[in-house]
N, C-alpha and C. Protein backbone atom coordinates (compact mmCIF):
# COMPACT_ATOMS: atom_id res chain seq x y z
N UNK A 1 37.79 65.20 236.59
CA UNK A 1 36.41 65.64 236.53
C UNK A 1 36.23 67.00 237.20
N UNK A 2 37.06 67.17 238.17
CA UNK A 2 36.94 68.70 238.74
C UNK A 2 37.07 69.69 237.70
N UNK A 3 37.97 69.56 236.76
CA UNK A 3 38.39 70.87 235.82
C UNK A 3 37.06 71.07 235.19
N UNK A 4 35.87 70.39 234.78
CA UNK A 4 34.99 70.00 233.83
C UNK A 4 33.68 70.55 234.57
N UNK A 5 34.35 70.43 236.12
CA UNK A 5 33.20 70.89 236.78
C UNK A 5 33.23 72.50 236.98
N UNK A 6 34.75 72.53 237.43
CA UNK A 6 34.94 73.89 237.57
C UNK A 6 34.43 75.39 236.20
N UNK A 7 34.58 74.48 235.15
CA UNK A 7 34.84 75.07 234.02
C UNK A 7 33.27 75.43 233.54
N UNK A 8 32.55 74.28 233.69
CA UNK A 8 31.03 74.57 233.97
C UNK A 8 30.36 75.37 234.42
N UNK A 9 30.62 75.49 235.86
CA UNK A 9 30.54 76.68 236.92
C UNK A 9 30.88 78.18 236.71
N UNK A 10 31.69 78.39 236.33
CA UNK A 10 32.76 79.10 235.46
C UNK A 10 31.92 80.29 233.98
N UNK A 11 31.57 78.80 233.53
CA UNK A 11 30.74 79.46 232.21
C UNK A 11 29.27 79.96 232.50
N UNK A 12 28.65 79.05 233.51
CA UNK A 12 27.21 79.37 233.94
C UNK A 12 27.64 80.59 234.59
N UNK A 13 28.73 81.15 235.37
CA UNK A 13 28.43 82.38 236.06
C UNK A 13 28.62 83.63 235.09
N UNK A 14 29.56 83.38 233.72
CA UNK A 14 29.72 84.43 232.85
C UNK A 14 28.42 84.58 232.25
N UNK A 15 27.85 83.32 232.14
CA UNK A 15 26.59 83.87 231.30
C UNK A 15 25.46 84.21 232.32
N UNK A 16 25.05 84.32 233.46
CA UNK A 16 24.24 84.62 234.08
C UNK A 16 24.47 86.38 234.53
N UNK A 17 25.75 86.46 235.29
CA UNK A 17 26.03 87.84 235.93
C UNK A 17 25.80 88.78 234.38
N UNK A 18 25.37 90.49 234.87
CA UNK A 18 25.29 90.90 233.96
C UNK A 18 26.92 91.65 233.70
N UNK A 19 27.32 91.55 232.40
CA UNK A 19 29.02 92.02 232.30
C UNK A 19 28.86 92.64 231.24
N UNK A 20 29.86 93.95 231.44
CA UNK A 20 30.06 94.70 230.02
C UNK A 20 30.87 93.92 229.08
N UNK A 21 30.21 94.84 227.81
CA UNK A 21 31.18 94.53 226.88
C UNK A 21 31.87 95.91 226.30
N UNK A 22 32.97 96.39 225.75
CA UNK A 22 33.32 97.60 225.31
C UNK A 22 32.86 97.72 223.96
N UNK A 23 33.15 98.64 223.22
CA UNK A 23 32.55 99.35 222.39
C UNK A 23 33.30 98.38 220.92
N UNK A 24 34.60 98.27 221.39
CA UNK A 24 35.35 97.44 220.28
C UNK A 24 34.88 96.53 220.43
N UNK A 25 34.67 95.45 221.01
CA UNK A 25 34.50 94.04 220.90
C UNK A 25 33.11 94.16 220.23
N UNK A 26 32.14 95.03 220.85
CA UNK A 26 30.48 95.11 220.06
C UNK A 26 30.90 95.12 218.74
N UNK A 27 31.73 96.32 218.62
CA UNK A 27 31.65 96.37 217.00
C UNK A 27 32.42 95.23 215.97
N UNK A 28 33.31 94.71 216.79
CA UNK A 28 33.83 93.72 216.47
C UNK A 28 32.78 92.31 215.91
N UNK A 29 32.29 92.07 216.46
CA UNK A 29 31.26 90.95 216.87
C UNK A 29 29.91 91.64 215.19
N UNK A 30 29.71 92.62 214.86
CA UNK A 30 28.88 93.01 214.45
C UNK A 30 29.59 93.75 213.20
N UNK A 31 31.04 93.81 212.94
CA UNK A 31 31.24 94.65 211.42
C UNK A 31 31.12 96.01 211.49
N UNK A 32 31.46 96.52 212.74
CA UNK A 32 31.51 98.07 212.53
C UNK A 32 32.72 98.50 212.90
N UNK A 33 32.96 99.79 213.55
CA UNK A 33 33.80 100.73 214.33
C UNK A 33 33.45 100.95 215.50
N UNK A 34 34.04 100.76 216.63
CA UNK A 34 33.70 101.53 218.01
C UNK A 34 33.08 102.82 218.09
N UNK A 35 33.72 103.48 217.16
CA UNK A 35 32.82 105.01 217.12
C UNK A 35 31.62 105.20 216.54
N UNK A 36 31.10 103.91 215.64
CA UNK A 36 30.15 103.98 215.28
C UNK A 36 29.08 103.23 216.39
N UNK A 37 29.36 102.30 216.88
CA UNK A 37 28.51 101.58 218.14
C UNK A 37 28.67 102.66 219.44
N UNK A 38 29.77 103.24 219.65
CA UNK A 38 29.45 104.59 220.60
C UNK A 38 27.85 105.57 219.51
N UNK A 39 28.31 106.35 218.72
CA UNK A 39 27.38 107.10 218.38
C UNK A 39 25.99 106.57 218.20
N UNK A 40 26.21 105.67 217.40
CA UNK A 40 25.05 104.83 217.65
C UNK A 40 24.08 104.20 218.51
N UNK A 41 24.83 104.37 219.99
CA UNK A 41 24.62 104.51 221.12
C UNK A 41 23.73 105.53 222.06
N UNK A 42 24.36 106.39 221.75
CA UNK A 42 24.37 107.35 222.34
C UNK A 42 22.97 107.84 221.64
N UNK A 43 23.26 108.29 220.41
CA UNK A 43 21.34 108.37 219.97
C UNK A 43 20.29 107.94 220.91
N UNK A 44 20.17 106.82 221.50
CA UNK A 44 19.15 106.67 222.51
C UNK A 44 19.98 106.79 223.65
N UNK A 45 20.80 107.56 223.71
CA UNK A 45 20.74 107.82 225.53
C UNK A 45 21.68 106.66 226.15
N UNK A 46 22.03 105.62 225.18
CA UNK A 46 22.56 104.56 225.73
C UNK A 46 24.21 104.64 226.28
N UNK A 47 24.54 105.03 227.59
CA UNK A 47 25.64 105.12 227.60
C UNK A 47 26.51 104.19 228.32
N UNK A 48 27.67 103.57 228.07
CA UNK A 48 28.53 102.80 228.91
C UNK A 48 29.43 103.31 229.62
N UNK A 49 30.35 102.30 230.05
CA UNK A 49 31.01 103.05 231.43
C UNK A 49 33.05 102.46 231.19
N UNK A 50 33.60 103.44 231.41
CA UNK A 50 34.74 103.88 231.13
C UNK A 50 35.28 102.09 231.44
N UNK A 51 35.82 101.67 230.82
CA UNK A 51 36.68 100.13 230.84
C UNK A 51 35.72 99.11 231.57
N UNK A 52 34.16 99.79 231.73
CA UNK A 52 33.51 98.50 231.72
C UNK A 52 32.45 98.03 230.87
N UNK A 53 32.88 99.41 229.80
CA UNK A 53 31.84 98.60 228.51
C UNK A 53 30.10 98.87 229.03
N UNK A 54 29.68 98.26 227.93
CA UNK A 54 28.04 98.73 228.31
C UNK A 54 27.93 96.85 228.97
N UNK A 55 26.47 96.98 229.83
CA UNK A 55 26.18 95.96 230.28
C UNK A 55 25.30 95.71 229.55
N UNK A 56 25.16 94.38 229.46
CA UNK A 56 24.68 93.62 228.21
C UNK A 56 22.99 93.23 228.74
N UNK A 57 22.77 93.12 230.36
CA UNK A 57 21.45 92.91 230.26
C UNK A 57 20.33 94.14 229.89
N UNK A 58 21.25 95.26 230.30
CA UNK A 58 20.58 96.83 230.40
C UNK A 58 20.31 97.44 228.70
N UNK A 59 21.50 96.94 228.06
CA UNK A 59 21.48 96.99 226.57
C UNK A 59 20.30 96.34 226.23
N UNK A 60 19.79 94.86 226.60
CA UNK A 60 19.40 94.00 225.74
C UNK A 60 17.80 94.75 225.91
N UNK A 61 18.04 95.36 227.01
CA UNK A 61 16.42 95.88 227.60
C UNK A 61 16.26 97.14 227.57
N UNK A 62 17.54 97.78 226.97
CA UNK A 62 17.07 99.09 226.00
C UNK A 62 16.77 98.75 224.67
N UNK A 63 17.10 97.92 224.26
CA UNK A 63 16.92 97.94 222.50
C UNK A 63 15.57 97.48 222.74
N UNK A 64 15.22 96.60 223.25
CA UNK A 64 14.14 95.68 223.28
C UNK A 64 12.68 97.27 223.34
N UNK A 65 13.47 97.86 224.53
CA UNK A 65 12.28 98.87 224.54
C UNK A 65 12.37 100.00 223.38
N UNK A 66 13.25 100.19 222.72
CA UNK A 66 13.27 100.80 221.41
C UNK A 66 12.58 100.40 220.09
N UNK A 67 12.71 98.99 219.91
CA UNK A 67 11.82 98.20 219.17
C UNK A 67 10.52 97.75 219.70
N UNK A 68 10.10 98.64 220.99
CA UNK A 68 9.29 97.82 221.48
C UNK A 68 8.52 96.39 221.19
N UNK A 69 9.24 95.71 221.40
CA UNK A 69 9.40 94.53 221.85
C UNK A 69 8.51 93.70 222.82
N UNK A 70 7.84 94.99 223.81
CA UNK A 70 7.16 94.09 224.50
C UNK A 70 5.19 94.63 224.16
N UNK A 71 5.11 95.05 222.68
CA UNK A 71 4.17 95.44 221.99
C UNK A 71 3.89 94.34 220.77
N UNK A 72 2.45 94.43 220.44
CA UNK A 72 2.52 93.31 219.39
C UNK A 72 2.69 94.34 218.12
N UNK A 73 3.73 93.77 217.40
CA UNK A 73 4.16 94.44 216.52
C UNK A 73 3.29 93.60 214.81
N UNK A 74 2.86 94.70 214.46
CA UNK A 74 1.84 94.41 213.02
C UNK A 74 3.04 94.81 211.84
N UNK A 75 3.08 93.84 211.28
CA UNK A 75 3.81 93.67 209.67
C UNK A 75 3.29 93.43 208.68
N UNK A 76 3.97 93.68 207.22
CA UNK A 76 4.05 93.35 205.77
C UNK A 76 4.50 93.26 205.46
N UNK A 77 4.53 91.75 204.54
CA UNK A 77 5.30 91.11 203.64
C UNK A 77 5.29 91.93 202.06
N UNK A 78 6.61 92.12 201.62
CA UNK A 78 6.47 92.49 200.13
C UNK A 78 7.51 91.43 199.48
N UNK A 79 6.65 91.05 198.55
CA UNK A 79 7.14 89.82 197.90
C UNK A 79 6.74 88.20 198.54
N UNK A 80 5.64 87.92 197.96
CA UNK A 80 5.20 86.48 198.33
C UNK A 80 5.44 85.19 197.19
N UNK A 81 6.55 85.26 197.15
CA UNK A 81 7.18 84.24 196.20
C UNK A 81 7.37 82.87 197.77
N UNK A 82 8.53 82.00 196.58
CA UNK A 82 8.41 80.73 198.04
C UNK A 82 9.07 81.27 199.25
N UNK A 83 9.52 82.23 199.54
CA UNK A 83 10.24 82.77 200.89
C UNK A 83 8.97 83.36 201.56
N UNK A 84 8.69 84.19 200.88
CA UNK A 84 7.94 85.31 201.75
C UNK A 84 6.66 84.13 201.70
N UNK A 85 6.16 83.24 201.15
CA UNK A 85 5.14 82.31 201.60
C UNK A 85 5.89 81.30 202.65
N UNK A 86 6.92 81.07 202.83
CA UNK A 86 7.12 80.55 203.86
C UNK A 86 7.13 81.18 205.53
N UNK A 87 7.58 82.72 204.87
CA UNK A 87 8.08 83.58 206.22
C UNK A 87 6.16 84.04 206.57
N UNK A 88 5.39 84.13 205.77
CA UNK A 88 3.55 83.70 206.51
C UNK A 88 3.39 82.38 206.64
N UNK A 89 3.92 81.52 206.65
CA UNK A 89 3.17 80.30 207.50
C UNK A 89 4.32 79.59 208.73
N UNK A 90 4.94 80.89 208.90
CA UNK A 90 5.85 80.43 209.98
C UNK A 90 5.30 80.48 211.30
N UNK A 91 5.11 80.21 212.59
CA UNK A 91 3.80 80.08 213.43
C UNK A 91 4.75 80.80 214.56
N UNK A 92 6.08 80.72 214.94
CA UNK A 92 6.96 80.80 215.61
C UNK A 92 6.95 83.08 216.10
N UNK A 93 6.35 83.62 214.67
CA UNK A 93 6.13 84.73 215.06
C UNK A 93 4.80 85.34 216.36
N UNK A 94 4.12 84.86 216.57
CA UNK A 94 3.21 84.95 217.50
C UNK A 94 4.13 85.07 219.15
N UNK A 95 5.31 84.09 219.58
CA UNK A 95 5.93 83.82 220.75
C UNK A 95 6.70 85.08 220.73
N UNK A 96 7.07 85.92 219.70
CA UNK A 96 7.95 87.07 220.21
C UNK A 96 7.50 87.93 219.17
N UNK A 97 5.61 88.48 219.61
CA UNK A 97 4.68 89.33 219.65
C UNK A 97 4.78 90.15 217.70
N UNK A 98 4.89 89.52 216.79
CA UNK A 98 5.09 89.79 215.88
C UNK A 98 3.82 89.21 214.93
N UNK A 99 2.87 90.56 214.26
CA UNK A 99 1.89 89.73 213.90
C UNK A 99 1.99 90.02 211.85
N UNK A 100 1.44 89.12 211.41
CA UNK A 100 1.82 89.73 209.63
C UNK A 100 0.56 89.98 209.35
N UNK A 101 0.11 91.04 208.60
CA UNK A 101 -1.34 91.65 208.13
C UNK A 101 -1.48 91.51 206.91
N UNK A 102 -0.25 91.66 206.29
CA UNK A 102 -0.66 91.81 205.05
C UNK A 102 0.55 91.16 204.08
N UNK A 103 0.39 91.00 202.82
CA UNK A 103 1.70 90.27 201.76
C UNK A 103 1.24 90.85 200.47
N UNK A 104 2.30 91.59 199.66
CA UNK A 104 2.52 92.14 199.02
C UNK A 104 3.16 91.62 197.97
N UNK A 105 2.58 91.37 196.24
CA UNK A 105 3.54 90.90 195.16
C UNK A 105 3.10 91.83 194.07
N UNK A 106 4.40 91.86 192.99
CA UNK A 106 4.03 92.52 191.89
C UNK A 106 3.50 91.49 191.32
N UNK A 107 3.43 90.65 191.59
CA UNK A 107 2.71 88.96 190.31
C UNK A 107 1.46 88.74 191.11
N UNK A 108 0.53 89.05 190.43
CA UNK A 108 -1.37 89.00 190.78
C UNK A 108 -1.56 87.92 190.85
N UNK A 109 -0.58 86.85 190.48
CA UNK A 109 -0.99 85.43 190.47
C UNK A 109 -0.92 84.63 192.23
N UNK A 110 0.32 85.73 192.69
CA UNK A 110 0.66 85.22 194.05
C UNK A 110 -0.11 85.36 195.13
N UNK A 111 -1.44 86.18 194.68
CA UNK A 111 -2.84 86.56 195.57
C UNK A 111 -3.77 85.54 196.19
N UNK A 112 -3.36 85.24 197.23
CA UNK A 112 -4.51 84.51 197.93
C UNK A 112 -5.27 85.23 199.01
N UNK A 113 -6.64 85.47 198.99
CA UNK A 113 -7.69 86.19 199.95
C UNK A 113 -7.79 85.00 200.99
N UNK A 114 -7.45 85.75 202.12
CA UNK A 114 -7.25 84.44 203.50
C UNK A 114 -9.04 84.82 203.91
């Protein structure tokens, strides 16, 4: 039972402390090139640090402020077929500040006045 405990302990501290990741493994994880997650980077200013990779909480809270994220963000749907009528009655957008205004179809039939 110790190994199970240890191993626990172990995982709760990797995921809590904030730890880099390097540029390969990002791009790895995501389908790119390192040089493209560097440049891509770097566009906002975002820079990491020589064999310790970017830190992942500082990342998560630059992008976040790039998308501002902590703004209520107003959207439109184009295409209200059964997806895009599902993706408006999804309720779950309100908790991470995302609001929909409007839905968009080439079929006049798909028009409902809320």
């Amino acid at each position: 039972m110790k190994f199970k405990d240890e191993f626990k302990k172990e995982m709760v501290r990797k995921l809590l402390l904030p730890s880099g990741k390097g540029a390969t493994s990002l791009g790895r994880e995501i389908g790119v090139t390192p040089e493209q997650v560097r440049k891509d980077f770097s566009q906002f200013g975002i820079k990491g640090k020589r064999k310790g990779g970017y830190n992942i909480n500082e990342l998560v809270f630059t992008i976040n402020g790039i998308f501002r994220k902590d703004e209520l963000q107003r959207v439109i749907l184009i295409g209200m077929g059964n997806i895009g009528n599902a993706v408006l009655q999804y309720r779950g957008f309100s908790k991470i500040m995302i609001q929909i205004v409007a839905g968009f179809d080439i079929d006049p039939s798909k028009y409902k006045k809320k």
